[in-house]
Protein backbone atom coordinates (compact mmCIF):
# COMPACT_ATOMS: atom_id res chain seq x y z
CA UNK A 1 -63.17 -7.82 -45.92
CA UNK A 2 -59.47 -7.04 -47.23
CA UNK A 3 -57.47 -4.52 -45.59
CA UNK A 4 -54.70 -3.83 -42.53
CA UNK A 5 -55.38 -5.00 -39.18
CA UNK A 6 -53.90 -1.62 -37.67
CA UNK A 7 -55.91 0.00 -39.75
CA UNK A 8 -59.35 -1.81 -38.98
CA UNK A 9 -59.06 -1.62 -35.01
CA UNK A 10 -58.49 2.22 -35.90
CA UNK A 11 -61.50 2.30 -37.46
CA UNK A 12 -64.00 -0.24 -35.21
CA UNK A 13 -62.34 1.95 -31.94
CA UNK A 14 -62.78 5.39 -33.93
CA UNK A 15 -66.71 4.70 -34.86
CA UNK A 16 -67.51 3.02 -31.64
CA UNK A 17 -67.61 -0.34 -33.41
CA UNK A 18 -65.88 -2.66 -30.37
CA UNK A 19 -68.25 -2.31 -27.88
CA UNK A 20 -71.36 -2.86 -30.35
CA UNK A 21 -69.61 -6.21 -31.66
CA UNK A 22 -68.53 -7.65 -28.56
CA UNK A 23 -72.55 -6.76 -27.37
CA UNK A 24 -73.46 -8.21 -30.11
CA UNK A 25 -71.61 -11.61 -29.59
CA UNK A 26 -72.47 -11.27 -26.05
CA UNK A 27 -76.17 -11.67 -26.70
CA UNK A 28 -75.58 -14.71 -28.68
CA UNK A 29 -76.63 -13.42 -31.83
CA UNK A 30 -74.85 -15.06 -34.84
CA UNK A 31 -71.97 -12.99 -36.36
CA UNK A 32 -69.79 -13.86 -39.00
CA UNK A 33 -66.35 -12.45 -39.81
CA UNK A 34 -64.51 -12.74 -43.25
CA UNK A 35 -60.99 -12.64 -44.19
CA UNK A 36 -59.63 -9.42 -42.11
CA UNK A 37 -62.86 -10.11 -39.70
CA UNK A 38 -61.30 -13.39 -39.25
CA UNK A 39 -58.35 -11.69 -38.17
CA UNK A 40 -59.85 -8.89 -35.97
CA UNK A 41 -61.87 -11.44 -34.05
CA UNK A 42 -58.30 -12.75 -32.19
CA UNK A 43 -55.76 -11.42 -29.45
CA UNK A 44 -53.09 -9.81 -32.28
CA UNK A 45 -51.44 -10.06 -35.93
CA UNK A 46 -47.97 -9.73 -36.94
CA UNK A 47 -49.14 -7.20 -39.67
CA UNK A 48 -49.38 -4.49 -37.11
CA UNK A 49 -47.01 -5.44 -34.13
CA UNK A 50 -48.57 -4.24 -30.79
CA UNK A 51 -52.09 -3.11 -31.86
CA UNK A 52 -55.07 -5.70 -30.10
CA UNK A 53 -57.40 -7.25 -31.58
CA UNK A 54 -60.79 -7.80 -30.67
CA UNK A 55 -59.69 -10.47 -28.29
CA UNK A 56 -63.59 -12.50 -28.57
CA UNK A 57 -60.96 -15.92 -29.32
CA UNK A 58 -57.94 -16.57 -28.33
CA UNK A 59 -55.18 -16.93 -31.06
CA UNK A 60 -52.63 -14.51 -33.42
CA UNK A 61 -52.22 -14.05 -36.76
CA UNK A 62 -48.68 -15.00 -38.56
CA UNK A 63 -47.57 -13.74 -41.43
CA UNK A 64 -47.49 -16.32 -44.94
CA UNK A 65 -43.83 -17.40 -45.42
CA UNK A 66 -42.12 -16.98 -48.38
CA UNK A 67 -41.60 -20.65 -50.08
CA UNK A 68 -40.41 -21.15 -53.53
CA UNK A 69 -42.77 -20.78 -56.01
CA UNK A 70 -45.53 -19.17 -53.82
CA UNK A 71 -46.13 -16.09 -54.58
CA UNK A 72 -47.63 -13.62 -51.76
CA UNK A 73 -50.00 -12.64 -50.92
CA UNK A 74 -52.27 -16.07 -51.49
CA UNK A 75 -54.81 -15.42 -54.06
CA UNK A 76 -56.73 -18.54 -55.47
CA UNK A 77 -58.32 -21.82 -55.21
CA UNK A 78 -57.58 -24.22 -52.14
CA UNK A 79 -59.53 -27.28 -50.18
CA UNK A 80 -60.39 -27.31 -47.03
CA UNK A 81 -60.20 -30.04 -44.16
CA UNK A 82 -62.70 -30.32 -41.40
CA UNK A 83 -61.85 -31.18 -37.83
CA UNK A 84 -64.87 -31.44 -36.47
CA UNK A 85 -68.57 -30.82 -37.40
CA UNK A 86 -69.47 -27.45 -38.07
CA UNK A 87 -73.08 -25.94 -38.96
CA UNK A 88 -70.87 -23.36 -41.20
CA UNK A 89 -69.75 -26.12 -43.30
CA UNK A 90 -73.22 -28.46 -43.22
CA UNK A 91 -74.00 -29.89 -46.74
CA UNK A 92 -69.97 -28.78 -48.26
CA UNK A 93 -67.94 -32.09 -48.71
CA UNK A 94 -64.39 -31.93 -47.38
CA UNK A 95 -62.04 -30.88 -50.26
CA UNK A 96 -63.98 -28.78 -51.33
CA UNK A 97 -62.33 -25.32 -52.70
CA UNK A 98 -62.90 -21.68 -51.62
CA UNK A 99 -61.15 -18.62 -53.02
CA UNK A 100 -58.53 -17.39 -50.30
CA UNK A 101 -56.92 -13.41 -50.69
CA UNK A 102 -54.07 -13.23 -47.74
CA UNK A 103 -51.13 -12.76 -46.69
CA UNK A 104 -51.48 -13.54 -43.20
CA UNK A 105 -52.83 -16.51 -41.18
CA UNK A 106 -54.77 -17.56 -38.20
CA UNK A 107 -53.30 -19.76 -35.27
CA UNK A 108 -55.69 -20.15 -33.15
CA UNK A 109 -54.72 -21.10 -29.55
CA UNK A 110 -57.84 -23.15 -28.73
CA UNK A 111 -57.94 -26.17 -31.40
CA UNK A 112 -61.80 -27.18 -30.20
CA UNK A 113 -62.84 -23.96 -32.25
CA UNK A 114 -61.28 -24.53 -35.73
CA UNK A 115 -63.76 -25.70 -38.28
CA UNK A 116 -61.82 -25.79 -40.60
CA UNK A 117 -58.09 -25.82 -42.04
CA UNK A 118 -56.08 -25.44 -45.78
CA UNK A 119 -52.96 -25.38 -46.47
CA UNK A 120 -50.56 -22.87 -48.89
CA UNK A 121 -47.07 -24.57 -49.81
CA UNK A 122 -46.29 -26.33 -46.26
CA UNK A 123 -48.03 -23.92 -44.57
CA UNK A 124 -51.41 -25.45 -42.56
CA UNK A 125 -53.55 -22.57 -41.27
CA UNK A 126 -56.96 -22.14 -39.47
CA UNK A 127 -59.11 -21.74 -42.61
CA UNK A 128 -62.76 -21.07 -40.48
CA UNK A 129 -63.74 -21.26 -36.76
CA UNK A 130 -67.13 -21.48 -35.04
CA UNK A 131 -67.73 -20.98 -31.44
CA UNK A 132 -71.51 -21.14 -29.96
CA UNK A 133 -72.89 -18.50 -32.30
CA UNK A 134 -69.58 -16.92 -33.15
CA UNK A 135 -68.63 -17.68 -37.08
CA UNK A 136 -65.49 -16.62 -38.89
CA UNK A 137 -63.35 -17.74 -42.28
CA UNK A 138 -60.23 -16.17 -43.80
CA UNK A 139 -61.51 -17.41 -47.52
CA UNK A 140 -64.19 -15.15 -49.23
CA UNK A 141 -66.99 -17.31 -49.57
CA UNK A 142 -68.99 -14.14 -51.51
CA UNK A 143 -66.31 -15.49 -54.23
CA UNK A 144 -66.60 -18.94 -53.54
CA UNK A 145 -69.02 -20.34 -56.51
CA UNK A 146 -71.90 -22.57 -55.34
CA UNK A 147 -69.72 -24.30 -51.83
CA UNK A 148 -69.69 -20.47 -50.88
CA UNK A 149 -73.19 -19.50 -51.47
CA UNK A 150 -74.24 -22.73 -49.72
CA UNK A 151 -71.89 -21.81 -46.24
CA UNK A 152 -73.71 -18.36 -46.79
CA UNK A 153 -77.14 -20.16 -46.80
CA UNK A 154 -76.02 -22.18 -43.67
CA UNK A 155 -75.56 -19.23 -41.71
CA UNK A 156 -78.68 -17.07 -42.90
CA UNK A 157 -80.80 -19.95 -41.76
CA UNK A 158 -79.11 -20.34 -38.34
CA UNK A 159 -81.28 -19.57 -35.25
CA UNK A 160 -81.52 -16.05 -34.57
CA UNK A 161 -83.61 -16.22 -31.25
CA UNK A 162 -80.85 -16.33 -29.09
């Protein structure tokens, strides 16, 4: 969900949380990250310089530059653009729009994970990423109209006897 990255590693360390995701990931079950779980999932973000991330995929998150007429952070409607097949994304033509809130991005250092992409001003991001049973997307697809409740679907119906 929303919130600072700092702030979230604080909280996953504090509770005990890191160990129990990376077991869970470990054990192939499927997990899926939104927006700031997105985030948490890679190395570091520039929102909180020198605090680590999960580290589960390698990657950082940038910071949304300012461009005219773009107001930050991103909040609305944009498309996204699939690389490559995705089980997230089975059924959802490309184009289709999802309901971004964020003012930072994912780069992801490996491109074979990146299911999907958008764009804000000139800005192309990593929208979504899927590794073996590992599922993440900076949009909210909760908010996402039908397109969202149908990648919501896709994962509830993924194989959980891993």
């Amino acid at each position: 969900g929303v919130g600072s990255f700092g702030d979230a590693m604080g909280k996953l360390r504090e509770y005990g949380l890191i160990s129990v995701i990376h077991e869970i990931v470990d054990r192939g079950t499927p997990f899926l990250g939104i927006c700031l779980g997105l985030q948490l999932l890679f190395e570091s973000s520039q929102e909180s310089e020198g605090v680590e991330g999960l580290g589960i995929l390698k990657g950082q998150v940038l910071r949304l530059l300012h461009q005219d007429g773009l107001k930050i952070p991103h909040m609305g409607w944009n498309s996204l653009q699939f690389p490559k097949k995705s089980r997230l994304f089975q059924g959802i033509p490309e184009e289709t729009y999802v309901y971004f809130v964020h003012s930072y991005y994912l780069s992801a250092s490996d491109a074979d994970v990146v299911a999907a992409t958008a764009s804000y001003g000139s800005t192309v991001f990593h929208a979504a990423v899927e590794q073996e049973n590992l599922f993440a997307c900076q949009f909210h697809p909760e908010k996402s109209s039908s397109a969202g409740l149908r990648i919501l679907k896709n994962f509830a119906s993924l194989d959980r006897r891993r």
